[in-house]
C-alpha atoms as a PDB file:
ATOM      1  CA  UNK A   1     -11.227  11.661  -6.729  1.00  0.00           C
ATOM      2  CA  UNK A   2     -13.746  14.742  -8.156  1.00  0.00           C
ATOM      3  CA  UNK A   3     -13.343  13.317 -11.560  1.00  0.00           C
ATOM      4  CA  UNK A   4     -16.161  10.259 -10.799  1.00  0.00           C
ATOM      5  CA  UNK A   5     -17.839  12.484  -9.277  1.00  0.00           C
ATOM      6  CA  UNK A   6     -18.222  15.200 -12.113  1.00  0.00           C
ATOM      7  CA  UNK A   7     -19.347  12.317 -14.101  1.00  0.00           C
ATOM      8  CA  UNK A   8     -21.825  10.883 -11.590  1.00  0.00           C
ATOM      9  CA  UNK A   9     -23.024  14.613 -11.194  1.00  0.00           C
ATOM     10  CA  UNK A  10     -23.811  15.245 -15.010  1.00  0.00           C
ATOM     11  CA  UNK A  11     -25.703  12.578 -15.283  1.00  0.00           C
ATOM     12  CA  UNK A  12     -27.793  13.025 -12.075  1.00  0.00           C
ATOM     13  CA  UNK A  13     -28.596  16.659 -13.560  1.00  0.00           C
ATOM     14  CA  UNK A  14     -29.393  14.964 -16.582  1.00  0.00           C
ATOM     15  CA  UNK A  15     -31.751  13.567 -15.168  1.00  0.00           C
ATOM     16  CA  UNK A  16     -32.871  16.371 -13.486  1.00  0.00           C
ATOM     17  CA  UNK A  17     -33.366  18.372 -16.202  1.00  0.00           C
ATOM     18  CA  UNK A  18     -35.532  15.918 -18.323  1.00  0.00           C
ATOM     19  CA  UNK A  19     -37.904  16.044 -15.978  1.00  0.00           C
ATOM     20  CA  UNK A  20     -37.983  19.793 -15.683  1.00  0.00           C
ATOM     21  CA  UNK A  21     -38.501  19.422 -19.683  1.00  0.00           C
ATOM     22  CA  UNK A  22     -40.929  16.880 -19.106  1.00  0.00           C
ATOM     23  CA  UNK A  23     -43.385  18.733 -16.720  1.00  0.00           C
ATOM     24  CA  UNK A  24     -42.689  21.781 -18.849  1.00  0.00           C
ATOM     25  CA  UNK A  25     -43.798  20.260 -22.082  1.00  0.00           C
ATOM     26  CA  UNK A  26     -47.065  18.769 -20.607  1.00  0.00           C
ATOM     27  CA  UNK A  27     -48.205  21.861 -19.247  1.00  0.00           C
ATOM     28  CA  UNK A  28     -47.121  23.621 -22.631  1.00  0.00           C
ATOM     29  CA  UNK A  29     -49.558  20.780 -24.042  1.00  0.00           C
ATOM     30  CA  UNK A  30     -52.277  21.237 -21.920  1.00  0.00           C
ATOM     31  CA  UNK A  31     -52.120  24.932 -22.539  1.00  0.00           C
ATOM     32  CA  UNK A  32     -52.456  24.340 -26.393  1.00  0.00           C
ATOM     33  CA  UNK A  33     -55.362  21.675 -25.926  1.00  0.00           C
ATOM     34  CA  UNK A  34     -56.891  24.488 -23.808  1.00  0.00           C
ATOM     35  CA  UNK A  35     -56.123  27.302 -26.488  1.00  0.00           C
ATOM     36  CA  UNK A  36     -57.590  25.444 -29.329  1.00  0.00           C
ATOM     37  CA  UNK A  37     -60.903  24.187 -27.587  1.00  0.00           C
ATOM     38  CA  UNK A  38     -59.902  20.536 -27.141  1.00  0.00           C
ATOM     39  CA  UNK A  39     -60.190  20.705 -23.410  1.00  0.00           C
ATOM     40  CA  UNK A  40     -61.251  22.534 -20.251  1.00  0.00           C
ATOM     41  CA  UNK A  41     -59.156  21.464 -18.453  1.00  0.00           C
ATOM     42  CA  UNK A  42     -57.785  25.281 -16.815  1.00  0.00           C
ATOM     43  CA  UNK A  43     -61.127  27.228 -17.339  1.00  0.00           C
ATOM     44  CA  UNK A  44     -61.119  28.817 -13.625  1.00  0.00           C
ATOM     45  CA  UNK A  45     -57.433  29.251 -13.197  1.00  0.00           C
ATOM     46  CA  UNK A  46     -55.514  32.148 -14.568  1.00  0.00           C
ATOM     47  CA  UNK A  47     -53.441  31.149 -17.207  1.00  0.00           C
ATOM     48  CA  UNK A  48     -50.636  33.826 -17.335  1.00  0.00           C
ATOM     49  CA  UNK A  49     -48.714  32.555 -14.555  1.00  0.00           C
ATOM     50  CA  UNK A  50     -48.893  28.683 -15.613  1.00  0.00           C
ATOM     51  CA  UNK A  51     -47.731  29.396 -18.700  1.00  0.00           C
ATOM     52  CA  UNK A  52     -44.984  31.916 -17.430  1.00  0.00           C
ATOM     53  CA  UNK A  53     -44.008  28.224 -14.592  1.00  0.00           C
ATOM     54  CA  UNK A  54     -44.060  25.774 -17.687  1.00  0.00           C
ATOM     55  CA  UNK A  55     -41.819  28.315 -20.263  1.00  0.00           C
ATOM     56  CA  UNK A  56     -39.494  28.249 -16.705  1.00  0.00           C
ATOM     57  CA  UNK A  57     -39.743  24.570 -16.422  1.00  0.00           C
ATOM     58  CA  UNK A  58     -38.708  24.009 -20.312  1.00  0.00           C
ATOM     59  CA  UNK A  59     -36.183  26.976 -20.409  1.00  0.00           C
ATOM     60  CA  UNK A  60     -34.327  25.645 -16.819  1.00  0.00           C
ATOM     61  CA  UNK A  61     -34.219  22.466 -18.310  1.00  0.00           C
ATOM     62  CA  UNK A  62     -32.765  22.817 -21.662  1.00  0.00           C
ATOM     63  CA  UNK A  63     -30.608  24.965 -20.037  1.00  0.00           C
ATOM     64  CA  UNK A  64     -29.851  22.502 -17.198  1.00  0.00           C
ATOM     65  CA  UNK A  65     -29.595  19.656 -19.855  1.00  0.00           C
ATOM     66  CA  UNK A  66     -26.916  21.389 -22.180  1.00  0.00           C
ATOM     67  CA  UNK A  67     -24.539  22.025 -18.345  1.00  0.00           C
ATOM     68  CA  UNK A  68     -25.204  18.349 -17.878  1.00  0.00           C
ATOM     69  CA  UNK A  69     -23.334  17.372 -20.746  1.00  0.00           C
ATOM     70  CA  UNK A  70     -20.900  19.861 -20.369  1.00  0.00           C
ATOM     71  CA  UNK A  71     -20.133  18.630 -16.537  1.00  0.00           C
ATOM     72  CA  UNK A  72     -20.180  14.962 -18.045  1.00  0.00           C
ATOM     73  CA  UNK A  73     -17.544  15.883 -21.233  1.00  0.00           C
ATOM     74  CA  UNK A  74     -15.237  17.692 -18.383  1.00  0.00           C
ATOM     75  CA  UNK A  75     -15.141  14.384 -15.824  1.00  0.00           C
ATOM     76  CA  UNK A  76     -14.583  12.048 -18.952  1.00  0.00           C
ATOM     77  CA  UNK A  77     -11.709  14.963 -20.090  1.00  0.00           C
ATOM     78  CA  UNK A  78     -10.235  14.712 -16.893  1.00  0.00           C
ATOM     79  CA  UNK A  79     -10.435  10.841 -16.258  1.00  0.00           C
ATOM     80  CA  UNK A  80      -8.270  10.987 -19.844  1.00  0.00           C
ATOM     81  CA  UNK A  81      -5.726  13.836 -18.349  1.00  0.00           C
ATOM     82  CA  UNK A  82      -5.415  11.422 -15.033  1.00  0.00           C
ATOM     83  CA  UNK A  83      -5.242   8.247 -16.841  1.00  0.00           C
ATOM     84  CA  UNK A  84      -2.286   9.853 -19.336  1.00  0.00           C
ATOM     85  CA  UNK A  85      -0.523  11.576 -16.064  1.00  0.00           C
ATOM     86  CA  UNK A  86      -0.807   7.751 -14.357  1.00  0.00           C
ATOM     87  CA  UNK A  87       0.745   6.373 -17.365  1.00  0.00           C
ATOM     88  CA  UNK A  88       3.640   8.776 -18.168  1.00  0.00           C
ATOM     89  CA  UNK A  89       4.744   8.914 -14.638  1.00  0.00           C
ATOM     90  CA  UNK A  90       4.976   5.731 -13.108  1.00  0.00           C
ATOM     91  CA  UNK A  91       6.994   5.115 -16.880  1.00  0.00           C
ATOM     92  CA  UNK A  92       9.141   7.638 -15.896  1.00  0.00           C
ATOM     93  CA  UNK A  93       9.654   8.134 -12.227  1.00  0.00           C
ATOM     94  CA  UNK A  94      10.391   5.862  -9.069  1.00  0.00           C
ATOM     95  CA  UNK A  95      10.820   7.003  -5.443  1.00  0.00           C
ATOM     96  CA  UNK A  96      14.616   6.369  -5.613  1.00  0.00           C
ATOM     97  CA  UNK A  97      14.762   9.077  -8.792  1.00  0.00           C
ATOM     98  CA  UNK A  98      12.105  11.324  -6.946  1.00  0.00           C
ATOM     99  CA  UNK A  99      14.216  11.094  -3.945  1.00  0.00           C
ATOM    100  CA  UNK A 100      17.733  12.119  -5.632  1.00  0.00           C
ATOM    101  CA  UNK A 101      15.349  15.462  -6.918  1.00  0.00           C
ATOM    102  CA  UNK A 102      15.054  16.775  -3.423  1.00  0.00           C
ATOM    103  CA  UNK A 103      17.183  17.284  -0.623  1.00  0.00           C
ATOM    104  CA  UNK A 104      16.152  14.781   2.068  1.00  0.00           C
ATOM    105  CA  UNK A 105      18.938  15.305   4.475  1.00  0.00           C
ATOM    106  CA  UNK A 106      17.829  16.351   7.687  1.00  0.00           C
ATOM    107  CA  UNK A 107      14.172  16.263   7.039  1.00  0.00           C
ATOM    108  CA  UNK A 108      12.130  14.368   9.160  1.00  0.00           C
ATOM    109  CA  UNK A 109       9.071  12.372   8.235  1.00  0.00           C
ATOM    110  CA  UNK A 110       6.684  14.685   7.816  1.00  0.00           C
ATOM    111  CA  UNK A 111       8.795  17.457   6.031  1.00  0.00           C
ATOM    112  CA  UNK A 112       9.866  14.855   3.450  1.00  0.00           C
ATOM    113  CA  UNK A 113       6.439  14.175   2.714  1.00  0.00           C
ATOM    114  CA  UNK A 114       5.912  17.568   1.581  1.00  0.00           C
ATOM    115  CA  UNK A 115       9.351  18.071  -0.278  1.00  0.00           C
ATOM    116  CA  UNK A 116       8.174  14.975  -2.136  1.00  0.00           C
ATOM    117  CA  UNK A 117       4.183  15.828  -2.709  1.00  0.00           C
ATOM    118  CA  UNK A 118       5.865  19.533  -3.939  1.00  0.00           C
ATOM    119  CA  UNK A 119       8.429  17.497  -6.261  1.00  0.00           C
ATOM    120  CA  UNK A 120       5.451  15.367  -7.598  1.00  0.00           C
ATOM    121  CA  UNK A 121       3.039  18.356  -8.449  1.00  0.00           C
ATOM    122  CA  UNK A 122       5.823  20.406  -9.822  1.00  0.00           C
ATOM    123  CA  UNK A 123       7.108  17.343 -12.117  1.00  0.00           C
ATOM    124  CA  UNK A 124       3.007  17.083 -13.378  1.00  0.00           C
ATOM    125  CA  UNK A 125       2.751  20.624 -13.920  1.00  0.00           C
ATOM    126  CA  UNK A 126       5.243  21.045 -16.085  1.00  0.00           C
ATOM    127  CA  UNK A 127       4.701  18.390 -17.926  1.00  0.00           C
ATOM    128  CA  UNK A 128       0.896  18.783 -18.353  1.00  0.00           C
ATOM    129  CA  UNK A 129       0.705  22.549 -18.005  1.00  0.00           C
ATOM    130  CA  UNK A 130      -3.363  22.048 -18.690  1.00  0.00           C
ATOM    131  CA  UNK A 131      -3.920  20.409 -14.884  1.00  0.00           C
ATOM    132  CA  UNK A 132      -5.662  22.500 -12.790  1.00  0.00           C
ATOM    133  CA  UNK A 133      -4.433  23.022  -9.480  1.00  0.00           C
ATOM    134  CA  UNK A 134      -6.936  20.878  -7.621  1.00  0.00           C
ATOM    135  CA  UNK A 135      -6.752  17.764  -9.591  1.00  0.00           C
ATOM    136  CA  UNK A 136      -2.834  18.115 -10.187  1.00  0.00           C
ATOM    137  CA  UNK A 137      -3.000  17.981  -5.382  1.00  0.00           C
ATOM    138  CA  UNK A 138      -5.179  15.514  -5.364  1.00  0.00           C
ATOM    139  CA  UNK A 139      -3.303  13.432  -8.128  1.00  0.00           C
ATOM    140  CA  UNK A 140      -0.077  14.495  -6.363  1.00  0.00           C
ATOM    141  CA  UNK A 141      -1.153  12.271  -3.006  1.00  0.00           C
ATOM    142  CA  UNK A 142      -2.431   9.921  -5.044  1.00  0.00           C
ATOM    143  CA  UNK A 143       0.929   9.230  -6.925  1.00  0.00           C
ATOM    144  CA  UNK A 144       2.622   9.551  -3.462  1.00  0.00           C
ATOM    145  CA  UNK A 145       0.510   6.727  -1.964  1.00  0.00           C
ATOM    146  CA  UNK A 146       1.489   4.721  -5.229  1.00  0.00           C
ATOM    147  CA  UNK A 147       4.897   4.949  -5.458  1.00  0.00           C
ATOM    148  CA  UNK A 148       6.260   5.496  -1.448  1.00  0.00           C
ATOM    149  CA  UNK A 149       3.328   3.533   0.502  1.00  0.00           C
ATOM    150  CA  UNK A 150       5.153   0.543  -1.294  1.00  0.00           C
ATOM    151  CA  UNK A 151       8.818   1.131   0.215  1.00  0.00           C
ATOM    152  CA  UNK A 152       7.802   1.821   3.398  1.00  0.00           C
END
């Protein structure tokens, strides 16, 4: 599911943005060795534009740094939505009672699935009105595989 992902991809811009901060802060050192005489190091280069890349560099990555942890707090958010959904509905639900929800006479195979993937996401939704639409589909197959992939 996106939810490992999310996680995974919070931490790989965390990483990301340390080293923006990183190359941003040593050129923003260099810059004040060079502005109080300590070294020579940019004596032929114009200066304005450096500076202007290493303010970037720090700016992108404290900005970068603070979505990081917001990407990372949704995933582990979500993880805790899927976990409780996992929980509270194989507790509550079977395919037998999922089954005596819908109409399954004369559906075939395929049109069954959907009549039960529909009676899954609507069950989740109303329960945990807070799902978003994405995660409550893929949840919704997942669930299916779970509880029919075992009577089958």
């Amino acid at each position: 599911m996106s939810i490992e992902n999310k996680v995974t991809q919070g931490k790989e811009m965390r990483t990301s943005s340390m080293f923006l901060i990183i190359v941003g802060g040593a050129l923003t050192v260099f810059f004040a060795l060079e502005y109080f005489k300590i070294t020579n190091v940019f004596t032929n280069l114009n200066k304005l534009p450096l500076l202007i890349i290493s303010a970037f560099f720090l700016i992108m990555g404290i900005l970068s740094l603070a979505s990081a942890k917001r990407t990372v707090n949704k995933g582990k958010k979500e993880a805790q939505l899927v976990s409780d959904i996992s929980d509270w509905f194989s507790k509550e639900y079977d395919s037998e009672k999922i089954d005596s929800m819908i109409d399954t006479n004369e559906c075939d195979e395929n049109d069954l699935f959907y009549l039960r993937i529909d009676k899954i996401s609507s069950l989740m939704t109303e329960k945990f009105p807070e799902i978003e639409e994405k995660l409550a589909s893929d949840l919704s197959e997942e669930l299916y595989n779970t509880i029919f992939e075992n009577n089958i």
